[in-house]
N, C-alpha and C. Protein backbone atom coordinates (compact mmCIF):
# COMPACT_ATOMS: atom_id res chain seq x y z
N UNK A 1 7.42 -3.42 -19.20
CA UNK A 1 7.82 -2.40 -18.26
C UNK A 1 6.64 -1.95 -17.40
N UNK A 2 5.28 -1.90 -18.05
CA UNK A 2 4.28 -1.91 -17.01
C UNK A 2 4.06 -2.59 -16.16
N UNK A 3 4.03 -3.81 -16.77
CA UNK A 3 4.09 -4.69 -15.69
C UNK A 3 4.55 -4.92 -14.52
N UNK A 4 6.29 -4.58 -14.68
CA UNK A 4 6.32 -3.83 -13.36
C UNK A 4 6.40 -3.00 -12.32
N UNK A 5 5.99 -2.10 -13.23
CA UNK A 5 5.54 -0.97 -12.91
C UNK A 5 4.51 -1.27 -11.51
N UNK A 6 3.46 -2.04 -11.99
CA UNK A 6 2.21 -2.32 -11.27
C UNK A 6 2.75 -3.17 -10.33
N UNK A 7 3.47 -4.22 -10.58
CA UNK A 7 3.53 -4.80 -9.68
C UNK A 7 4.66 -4.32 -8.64
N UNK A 8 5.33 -4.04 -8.55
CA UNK A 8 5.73 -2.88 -7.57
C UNK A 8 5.15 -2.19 -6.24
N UNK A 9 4.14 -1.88 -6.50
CA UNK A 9 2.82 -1.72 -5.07
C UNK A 9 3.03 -3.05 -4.64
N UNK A 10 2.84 -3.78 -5.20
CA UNK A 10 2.51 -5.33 -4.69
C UNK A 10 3.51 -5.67 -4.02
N UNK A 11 4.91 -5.59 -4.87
CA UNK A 11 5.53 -6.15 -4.04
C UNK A 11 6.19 -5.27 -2.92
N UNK A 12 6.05 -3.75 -2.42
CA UNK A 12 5.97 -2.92 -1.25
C UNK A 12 5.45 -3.45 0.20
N UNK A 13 3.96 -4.11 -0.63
CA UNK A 13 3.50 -4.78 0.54
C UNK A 13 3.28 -6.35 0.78
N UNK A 14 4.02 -7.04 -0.36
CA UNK A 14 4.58 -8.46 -0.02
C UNK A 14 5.43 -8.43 0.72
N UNK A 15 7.06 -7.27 0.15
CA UNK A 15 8.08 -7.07 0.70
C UNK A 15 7.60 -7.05 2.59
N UNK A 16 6.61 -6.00 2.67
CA UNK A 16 6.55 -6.11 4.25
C UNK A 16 6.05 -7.82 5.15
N UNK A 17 5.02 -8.51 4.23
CA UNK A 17 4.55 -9.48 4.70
C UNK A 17 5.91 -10.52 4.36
N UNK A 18 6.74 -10.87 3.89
CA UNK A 18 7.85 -11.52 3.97
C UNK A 18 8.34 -11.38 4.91
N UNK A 19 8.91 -10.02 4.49
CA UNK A 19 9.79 -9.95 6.10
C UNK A 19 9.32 -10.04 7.20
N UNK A 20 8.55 -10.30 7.76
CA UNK A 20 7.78 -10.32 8.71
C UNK A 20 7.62 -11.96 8.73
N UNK A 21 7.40 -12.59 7.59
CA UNK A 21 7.17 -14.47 7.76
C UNK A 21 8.71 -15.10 8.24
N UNK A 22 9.83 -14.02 7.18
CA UNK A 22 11.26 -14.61 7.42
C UNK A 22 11.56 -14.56 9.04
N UNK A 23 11.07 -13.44 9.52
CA UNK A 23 11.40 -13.95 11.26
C UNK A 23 10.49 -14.79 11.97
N UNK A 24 9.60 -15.23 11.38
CA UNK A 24 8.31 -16.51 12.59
C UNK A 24 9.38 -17.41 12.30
N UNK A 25 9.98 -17.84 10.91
CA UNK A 25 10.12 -18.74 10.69
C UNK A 25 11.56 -19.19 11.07
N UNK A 26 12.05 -20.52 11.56
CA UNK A 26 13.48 -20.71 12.20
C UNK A 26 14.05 -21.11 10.67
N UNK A 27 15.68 -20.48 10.19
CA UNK A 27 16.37 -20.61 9.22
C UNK A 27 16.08 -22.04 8.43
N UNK A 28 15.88 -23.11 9.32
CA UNK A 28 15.55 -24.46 8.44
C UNK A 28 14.42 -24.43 7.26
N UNK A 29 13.63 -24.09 7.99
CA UNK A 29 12.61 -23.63 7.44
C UNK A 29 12.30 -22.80 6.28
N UNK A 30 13.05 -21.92 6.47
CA UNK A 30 13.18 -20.73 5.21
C UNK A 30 13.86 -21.57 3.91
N UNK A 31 12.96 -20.78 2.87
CA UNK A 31 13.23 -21.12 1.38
C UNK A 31 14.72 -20.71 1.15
N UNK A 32 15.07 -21.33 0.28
CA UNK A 32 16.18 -20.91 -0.08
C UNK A 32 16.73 -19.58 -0.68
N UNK A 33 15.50 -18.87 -0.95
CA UNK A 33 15.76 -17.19 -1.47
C UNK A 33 15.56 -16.88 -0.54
N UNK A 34 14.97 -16.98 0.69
CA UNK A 34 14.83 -15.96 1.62
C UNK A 34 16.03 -16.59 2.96
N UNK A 35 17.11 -17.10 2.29
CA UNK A 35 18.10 -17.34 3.42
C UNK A 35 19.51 -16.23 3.27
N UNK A 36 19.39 -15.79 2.05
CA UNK A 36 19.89 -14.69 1.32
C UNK A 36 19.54 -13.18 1.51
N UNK A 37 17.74 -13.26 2.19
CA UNK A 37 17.28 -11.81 1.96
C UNK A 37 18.25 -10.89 3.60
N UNK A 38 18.10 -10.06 3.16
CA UNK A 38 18.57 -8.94 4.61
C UNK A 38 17.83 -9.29 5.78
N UNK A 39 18.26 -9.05 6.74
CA UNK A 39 17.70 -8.95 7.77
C UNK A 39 16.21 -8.01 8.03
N UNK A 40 15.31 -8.42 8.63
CA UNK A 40 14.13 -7.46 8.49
C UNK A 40 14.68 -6.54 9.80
N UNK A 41 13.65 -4.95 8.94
CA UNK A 41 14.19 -3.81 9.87
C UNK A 41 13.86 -4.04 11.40
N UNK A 42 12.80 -4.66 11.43
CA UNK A 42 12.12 -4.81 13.08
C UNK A 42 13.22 -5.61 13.55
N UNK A 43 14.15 -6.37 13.43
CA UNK A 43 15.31 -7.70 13.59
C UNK A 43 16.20 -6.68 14.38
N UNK A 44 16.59 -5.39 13.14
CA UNK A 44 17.72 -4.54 13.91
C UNK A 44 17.29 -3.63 14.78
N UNK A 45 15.80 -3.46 15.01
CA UNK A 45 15.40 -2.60 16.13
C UNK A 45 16.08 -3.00 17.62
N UNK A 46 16.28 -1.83 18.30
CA UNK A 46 16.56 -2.27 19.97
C UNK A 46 15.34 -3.12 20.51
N UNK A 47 15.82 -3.52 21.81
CA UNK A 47 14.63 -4.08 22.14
C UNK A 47 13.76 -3.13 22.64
N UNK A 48 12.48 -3.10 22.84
CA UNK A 48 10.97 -2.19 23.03
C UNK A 48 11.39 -2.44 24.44
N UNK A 49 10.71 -1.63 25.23
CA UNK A 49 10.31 -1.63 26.72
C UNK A 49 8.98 -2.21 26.62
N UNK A 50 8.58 -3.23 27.35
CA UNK A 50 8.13 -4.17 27.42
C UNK A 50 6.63 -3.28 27.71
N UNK A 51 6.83 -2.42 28.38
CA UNK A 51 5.23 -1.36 28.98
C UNK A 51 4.67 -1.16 28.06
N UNK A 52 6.17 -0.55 27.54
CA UNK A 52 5.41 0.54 26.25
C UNK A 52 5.28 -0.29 24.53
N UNK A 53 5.55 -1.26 24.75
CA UNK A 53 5.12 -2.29 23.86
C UNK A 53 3.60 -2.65 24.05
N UNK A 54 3.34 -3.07 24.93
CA UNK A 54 1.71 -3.35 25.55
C UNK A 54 1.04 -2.39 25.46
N UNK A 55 1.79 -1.24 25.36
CA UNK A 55 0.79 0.39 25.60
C UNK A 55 0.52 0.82 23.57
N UNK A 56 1.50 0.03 23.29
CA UNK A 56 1.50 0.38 21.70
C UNK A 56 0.36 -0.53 20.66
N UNK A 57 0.79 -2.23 21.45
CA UNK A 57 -0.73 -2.99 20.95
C UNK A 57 -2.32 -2.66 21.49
N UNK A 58 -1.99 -1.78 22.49
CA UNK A 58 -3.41 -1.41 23.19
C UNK A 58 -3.79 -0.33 21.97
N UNK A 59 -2.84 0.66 22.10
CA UNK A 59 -3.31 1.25 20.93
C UNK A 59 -3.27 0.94 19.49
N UNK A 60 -2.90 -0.18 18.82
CA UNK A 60 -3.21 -0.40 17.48
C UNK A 60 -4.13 -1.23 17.77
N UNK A 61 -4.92 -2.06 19.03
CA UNK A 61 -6.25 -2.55 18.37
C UNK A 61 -6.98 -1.30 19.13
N UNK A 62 -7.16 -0.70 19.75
CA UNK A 62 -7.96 0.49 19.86
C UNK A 62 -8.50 0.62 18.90
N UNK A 63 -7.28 1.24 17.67
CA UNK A 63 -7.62 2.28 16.57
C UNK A 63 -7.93 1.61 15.69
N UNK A 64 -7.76 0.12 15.94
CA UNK A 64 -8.42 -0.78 14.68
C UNK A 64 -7.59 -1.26 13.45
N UNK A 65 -6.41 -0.86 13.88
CA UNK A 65 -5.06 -0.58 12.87
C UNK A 65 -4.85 -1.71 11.86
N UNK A 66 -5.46 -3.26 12.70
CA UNK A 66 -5.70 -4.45 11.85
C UNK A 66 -6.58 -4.16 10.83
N UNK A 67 -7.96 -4.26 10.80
CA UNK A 67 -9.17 -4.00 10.36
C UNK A 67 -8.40 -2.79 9.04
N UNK A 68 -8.23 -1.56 9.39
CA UNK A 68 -7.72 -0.41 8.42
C UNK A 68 -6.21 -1.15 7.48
N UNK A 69 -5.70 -2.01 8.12
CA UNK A 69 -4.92 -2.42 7.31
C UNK A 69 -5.20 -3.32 5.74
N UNK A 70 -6.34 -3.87 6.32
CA UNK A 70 -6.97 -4.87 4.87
C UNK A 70 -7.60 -4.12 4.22
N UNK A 71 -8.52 -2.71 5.09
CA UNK A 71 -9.43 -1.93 4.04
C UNK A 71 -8.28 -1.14 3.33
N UNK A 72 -6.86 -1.10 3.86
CA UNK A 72 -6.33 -0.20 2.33
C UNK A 72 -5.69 -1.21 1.71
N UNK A 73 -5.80 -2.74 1.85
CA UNK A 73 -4.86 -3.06 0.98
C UNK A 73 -5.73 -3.31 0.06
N UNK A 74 -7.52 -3.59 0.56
CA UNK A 74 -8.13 -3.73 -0.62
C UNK A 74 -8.56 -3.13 -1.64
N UNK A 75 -8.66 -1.26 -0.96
CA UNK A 75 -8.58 0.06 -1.75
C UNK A 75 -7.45 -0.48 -2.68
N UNK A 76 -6.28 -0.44 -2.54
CA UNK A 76 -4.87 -0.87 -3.59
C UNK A 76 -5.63 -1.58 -4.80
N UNK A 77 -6.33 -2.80 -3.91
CA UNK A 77 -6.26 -3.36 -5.13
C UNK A 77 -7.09 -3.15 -6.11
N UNK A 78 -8.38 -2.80 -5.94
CA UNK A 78 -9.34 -1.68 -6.78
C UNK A 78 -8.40 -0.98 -7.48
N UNK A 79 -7.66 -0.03 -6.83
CA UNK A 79 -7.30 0.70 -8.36
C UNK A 79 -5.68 -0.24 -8.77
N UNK A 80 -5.32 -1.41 -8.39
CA UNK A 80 -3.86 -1.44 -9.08
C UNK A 80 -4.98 -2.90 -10.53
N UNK A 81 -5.98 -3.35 -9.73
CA UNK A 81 -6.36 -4.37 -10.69
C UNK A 81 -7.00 -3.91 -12.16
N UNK A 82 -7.83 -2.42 -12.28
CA UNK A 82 -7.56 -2.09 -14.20
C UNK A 82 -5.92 -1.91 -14.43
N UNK A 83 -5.33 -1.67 -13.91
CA UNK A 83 -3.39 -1.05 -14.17
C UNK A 83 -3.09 -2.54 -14.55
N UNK A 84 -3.52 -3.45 -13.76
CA UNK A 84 -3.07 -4.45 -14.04
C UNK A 84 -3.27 -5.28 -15.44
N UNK A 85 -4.68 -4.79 -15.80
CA UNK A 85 -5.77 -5.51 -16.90
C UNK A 85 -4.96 -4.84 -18.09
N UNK A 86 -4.65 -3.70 -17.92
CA UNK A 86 -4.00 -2.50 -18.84
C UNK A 86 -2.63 -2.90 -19.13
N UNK A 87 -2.12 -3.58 -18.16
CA UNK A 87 -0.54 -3.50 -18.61
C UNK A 87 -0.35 -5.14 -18.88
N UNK A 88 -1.23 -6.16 -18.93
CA UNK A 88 -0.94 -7.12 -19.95
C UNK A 88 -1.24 -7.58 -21.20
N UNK A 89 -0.49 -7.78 -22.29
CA UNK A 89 -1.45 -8.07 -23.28
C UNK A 89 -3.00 -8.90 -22.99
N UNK A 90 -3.69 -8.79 -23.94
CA UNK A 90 -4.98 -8.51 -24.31
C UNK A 90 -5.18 -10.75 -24.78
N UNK A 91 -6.04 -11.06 -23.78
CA UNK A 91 -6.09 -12.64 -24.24
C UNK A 91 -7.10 -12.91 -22.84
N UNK A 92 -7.67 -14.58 -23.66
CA UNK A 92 -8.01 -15.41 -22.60
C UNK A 92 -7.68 -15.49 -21.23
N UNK A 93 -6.25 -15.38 -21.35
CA UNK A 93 -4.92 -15.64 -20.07
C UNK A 93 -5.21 -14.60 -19.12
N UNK A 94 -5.69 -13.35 -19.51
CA UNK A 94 -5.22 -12.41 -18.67
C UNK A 94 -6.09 -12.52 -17.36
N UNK A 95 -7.52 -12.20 -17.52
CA UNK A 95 -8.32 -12.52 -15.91
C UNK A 95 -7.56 -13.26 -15.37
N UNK A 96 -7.85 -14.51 -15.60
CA UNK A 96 -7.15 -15.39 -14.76
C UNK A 96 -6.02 -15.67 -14.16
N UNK A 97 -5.28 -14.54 -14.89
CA UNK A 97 -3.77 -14.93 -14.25
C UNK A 97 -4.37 -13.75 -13.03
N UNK A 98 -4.70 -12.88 -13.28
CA UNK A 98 -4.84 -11.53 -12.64
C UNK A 98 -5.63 -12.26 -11.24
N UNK A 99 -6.77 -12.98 -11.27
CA UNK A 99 -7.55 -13.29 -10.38
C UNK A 99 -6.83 -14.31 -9.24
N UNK A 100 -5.85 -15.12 -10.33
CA UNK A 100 -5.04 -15.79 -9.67
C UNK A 100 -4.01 -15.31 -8.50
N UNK A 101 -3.59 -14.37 -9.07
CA UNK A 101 -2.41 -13.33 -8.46
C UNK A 101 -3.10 -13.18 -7.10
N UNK A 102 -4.16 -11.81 -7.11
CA UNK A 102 -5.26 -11.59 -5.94
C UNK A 102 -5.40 -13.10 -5.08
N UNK A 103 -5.70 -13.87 -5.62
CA UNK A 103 -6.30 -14.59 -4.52
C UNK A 103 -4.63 -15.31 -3.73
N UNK A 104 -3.88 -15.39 -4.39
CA UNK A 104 -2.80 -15.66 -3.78
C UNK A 104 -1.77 -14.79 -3.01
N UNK A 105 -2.22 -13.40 -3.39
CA UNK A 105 -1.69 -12.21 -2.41
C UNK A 105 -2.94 -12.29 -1.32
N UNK A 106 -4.17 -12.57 -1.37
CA UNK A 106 -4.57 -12.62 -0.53
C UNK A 106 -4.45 -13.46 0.72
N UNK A 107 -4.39 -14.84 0.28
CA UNK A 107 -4.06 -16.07 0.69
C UNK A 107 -2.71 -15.58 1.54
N UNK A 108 -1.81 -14.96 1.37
CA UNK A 108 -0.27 -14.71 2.35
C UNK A 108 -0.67 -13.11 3.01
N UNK A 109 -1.36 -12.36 2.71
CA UNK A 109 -1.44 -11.24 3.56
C UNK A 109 -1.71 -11.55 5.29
N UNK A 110 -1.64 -10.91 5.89
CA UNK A 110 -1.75 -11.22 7.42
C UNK A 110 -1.86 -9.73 7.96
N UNK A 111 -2.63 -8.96 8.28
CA UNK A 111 -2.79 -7.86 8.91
C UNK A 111 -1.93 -7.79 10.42
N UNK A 112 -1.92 -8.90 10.77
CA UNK A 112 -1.25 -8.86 12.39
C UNK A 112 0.52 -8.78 11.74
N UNK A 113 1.27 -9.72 10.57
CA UNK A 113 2.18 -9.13 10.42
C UNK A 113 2.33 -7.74 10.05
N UNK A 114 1.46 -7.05 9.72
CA UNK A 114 1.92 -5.27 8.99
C UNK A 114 1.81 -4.77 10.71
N UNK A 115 0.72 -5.13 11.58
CA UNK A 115 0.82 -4.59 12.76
C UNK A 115 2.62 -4.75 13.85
N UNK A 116 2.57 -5.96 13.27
CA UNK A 116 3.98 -6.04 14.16
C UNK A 116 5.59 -5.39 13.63
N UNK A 117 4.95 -4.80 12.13
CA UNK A 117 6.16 -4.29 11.80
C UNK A 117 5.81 -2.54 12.07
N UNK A 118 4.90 -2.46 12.42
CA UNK A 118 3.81 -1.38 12.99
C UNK A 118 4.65 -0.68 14.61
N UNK A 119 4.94 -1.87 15.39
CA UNK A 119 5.18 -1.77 16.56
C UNK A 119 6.45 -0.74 16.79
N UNK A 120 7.66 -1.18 15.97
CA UNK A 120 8.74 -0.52 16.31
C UNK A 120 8.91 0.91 15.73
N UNK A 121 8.56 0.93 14.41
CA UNK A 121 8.10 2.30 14.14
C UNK A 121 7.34 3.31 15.03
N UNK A 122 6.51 2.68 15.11
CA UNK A 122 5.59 3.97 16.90
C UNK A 122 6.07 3.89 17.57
N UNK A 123 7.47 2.56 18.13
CA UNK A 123 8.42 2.77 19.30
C UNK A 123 9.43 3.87 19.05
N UNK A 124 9.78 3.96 17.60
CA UNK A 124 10.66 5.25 16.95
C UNK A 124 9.64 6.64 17.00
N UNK A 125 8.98 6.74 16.46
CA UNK A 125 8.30 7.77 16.48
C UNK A 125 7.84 8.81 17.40
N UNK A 126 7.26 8.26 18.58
CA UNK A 126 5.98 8.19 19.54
C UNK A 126 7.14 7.86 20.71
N UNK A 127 6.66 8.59 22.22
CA UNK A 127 7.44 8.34 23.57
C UNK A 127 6.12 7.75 24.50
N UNK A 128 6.83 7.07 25.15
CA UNK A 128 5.37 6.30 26.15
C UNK A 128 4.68 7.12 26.60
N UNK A 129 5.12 8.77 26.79
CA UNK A 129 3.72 9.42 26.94
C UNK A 129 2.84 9.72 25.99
N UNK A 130 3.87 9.77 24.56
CA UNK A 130 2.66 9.99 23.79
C UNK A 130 1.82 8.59 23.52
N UNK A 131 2.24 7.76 23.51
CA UNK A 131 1.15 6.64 23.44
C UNK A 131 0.02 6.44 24.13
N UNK A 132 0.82 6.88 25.38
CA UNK A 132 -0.17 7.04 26.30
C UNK A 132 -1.81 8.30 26.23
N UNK A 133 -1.08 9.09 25.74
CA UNK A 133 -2.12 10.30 25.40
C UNK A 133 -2.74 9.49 24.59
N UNK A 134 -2.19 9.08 23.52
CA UNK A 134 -2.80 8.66 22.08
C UNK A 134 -3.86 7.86 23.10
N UNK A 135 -3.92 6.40 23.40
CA UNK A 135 -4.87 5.83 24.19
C UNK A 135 -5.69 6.57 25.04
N UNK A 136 -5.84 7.47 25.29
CA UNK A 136 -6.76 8.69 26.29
C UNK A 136 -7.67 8.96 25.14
N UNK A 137 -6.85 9.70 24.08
CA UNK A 137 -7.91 10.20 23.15
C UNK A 137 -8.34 9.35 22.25
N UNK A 138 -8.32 8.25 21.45
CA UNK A 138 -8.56 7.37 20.85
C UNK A 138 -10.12 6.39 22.26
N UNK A 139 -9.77 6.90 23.28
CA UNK A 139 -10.69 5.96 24.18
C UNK A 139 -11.81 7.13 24.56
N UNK A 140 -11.69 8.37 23.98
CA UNK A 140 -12.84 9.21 24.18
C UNK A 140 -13.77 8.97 23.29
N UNK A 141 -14.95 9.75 23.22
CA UNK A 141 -16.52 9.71 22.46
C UNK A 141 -15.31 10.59 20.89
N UNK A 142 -14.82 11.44 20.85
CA UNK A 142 -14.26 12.34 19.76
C UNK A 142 -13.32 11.38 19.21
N UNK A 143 -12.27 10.66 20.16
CA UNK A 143 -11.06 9.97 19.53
C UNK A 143 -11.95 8.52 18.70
N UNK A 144 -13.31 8.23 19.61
CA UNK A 144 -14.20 7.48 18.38
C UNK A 144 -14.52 8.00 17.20
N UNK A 145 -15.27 8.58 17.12
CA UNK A 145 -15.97 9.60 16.00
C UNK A 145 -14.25 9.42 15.16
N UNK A 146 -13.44 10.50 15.84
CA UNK A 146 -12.22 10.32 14.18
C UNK A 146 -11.69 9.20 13.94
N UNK A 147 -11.90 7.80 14.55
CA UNK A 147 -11.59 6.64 13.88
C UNK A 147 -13.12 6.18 13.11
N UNK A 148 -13.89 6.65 13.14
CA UNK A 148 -14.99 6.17 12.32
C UNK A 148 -14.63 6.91 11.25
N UNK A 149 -14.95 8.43 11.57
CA UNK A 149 -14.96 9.59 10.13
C UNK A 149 -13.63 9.53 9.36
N UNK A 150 -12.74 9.40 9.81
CA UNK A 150 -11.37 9.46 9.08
C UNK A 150 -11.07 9.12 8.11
N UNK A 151 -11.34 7.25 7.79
CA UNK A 151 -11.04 6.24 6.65
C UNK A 151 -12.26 7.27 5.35
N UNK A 152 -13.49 7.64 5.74
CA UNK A 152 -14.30 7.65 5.10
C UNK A 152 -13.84 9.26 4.59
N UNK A 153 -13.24 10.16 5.28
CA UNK A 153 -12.98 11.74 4.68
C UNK A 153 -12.06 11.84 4.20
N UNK A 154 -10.71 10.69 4.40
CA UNK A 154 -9.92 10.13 3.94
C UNK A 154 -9.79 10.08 1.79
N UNK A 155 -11.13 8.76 2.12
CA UNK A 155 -11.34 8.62 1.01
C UNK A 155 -12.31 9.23 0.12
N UNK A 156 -12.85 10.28 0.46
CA UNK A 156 -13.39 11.36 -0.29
C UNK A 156 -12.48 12.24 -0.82
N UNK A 157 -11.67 12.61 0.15
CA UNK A 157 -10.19 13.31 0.14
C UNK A 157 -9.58 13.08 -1.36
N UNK A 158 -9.76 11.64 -1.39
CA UNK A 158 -8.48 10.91 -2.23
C UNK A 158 -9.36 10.71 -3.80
N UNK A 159 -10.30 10.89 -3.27
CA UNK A 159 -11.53 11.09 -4.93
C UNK A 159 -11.66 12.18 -5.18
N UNK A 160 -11.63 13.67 -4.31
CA UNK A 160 -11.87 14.65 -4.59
C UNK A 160 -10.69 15.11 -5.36
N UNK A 161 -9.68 14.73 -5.05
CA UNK A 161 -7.85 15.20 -5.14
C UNK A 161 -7.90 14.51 -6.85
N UNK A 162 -8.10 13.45 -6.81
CA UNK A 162 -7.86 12.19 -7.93
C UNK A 162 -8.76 13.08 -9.15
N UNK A 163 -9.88 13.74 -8.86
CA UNK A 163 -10.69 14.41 -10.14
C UNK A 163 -9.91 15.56 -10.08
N UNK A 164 -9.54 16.62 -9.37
CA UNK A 164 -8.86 17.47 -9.27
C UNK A 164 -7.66 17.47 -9.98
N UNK A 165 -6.55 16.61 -9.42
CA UNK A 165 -5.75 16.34 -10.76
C UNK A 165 -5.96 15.74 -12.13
N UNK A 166 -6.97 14.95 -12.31
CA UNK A 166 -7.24 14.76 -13.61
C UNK A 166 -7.55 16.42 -14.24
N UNK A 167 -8.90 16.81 -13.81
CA UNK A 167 -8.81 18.16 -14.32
C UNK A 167 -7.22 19.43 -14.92
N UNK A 168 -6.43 19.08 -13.54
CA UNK A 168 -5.53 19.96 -14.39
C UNK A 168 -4.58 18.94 -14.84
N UNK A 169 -4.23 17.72 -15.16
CA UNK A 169 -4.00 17.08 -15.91
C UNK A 169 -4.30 17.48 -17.67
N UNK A 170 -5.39 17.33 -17.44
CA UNK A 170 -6.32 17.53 -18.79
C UNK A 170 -6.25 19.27 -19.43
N UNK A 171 -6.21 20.27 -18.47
CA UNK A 171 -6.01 21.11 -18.58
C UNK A 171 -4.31 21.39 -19.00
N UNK A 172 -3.69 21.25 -18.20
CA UNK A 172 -2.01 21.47 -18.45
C UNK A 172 -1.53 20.30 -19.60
N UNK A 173 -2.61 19.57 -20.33
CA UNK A 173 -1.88 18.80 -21.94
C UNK A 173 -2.78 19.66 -22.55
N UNK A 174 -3.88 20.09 -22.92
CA UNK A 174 -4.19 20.68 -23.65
C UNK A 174 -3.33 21.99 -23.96
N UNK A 175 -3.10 22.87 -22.82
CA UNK A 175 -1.93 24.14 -23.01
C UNK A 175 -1.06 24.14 -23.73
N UNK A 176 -0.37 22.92 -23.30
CA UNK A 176 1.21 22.33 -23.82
C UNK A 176 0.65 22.35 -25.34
N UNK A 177 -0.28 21.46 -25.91
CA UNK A 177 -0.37 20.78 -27.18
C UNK A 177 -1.01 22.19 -27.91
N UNK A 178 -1.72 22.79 -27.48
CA UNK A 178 -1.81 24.33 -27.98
C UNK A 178 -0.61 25.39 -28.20
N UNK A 179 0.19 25.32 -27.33
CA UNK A 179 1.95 25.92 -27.19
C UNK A 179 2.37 25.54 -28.23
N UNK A 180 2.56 24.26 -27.91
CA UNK A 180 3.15 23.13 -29.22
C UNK A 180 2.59 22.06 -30.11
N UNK A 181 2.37 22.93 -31.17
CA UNK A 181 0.91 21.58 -32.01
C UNK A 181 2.05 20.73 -32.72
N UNK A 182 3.55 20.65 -32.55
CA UNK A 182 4.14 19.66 -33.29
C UNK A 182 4.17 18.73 -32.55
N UNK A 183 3.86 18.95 -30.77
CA UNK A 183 4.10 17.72 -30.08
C UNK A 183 2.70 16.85 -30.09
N UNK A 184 1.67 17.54 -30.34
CA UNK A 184 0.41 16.82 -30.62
C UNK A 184 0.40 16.21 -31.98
N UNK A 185 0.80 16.26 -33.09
CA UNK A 185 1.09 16.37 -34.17
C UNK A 185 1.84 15.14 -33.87
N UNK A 186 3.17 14.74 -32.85
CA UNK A 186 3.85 13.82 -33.19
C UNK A 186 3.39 13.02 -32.00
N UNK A 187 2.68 12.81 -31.12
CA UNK A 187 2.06 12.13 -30.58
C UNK A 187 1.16 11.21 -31.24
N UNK A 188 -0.06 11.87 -32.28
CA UNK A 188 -0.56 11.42 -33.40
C UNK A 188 0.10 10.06 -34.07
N UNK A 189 1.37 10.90 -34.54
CA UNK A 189 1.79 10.16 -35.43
C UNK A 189 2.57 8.81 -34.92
N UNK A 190 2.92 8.97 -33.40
CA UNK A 190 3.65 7.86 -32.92
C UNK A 190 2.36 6.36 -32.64
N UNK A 191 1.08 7.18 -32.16
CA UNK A 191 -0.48 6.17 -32.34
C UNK A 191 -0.47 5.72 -33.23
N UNK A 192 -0.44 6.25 -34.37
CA UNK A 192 -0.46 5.31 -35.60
C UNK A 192 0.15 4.56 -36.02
N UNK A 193 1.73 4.72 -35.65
CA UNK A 193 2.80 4.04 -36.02
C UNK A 193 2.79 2.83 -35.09
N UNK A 194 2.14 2.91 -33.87
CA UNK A 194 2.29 2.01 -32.86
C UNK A 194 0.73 0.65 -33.59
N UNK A 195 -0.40 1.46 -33.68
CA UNK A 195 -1.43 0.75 -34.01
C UNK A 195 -1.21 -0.13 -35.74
N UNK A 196 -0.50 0.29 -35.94
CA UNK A 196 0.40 -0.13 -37.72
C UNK A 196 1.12 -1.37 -37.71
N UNK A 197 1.48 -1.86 -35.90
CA UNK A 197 2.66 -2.74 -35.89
C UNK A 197 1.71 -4.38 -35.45
């Protein structure tokens, strides 16, 4: 059940890089499971206005949106690869399957597909003026600076938050197990029973 647990992230952002291969590719072509899958969401989008399509890739390589796309998928994988180490039994097998996995999610990732499923969403979101703004400020000395500082306050953010909840993590089981020493008591006893088998 951990297992897929973990793999789950993974497949969030396989799921997007599929769908995204199932439309390059003409139906002949497609595997036989993916002649079955749904239609990808970008498929049922209207069509873009052609301006404001151009005004939308101006602004995702502006902002670097490729580039930020691999640095979080590789953040992911930093923390999903101990989850991963954790949720298979314990053997020879395991690196390797694990290393295997990575290099073969790596091997199919494509940053330009997450960008193009990127496109219609900011066509939903966002009106050609705001894109347009967005490209004004993203092309200033400041709209630089917060694509530099961002990823990086971002991820202080997400370490500062991550000890923070551990803390009251750690804090709000100790309470509980002080409230209730039978549930610590049978927590105990379920470790042992588990390490027994």
């Amino acid at each position: 059940m951990k297992v897929l647990a973990v793999l789950a992230w993974f497949l969030l952002l396989g799921s997007l890089c599929a769908q995204t291969q199932g439309q390059a590719q003409q139906p002949s072509e497609q595997p036989v499971q993916q002649k079955s899958a749904p239609e990808a969401p970008a498929a049922r989008q209207p069509k873009i206005d052609p301006g404001k399509e151009a005004d939308i890739r101006r602004l995702l390589d502006l902002t670097g949106a490729g580039a930020l796309a691999t640095q979080t998928m590789d953040g992911m994988e930093k923390n999903i690869r101990p989850l991963m180490t954790g949720a298979f039994p314990p053997g020879e097998y395991r690196e390797k399957l694990i290393d295997l996995f990575f290099a073969k999610f790596h091997s199919k990732r494509d940053p330009q597909q997450l960008l193009e499923l990127a496109i219609p969403l900011y066509d939903k979101y966002y009106s050609a003026e705001d894109i347009k703004a967005l490209i004004q400020f993203y092309a200033t000395p400041v709209g630089q600076k917060a694509l530099t500082v961002l990823p990086k306050l971002m991820h202080e953010l997400q370490e500062e938050g991550r000890k923070w909840g551990e803390g009251l993590g750690r804090e709000s089981m100790l309470e509980v197990f002080s409230e209730h020493p039978e549930l610590e008591k049978a927590l105990e006893d379920a470790k042992k029973n588990a390490q027994s088998r």
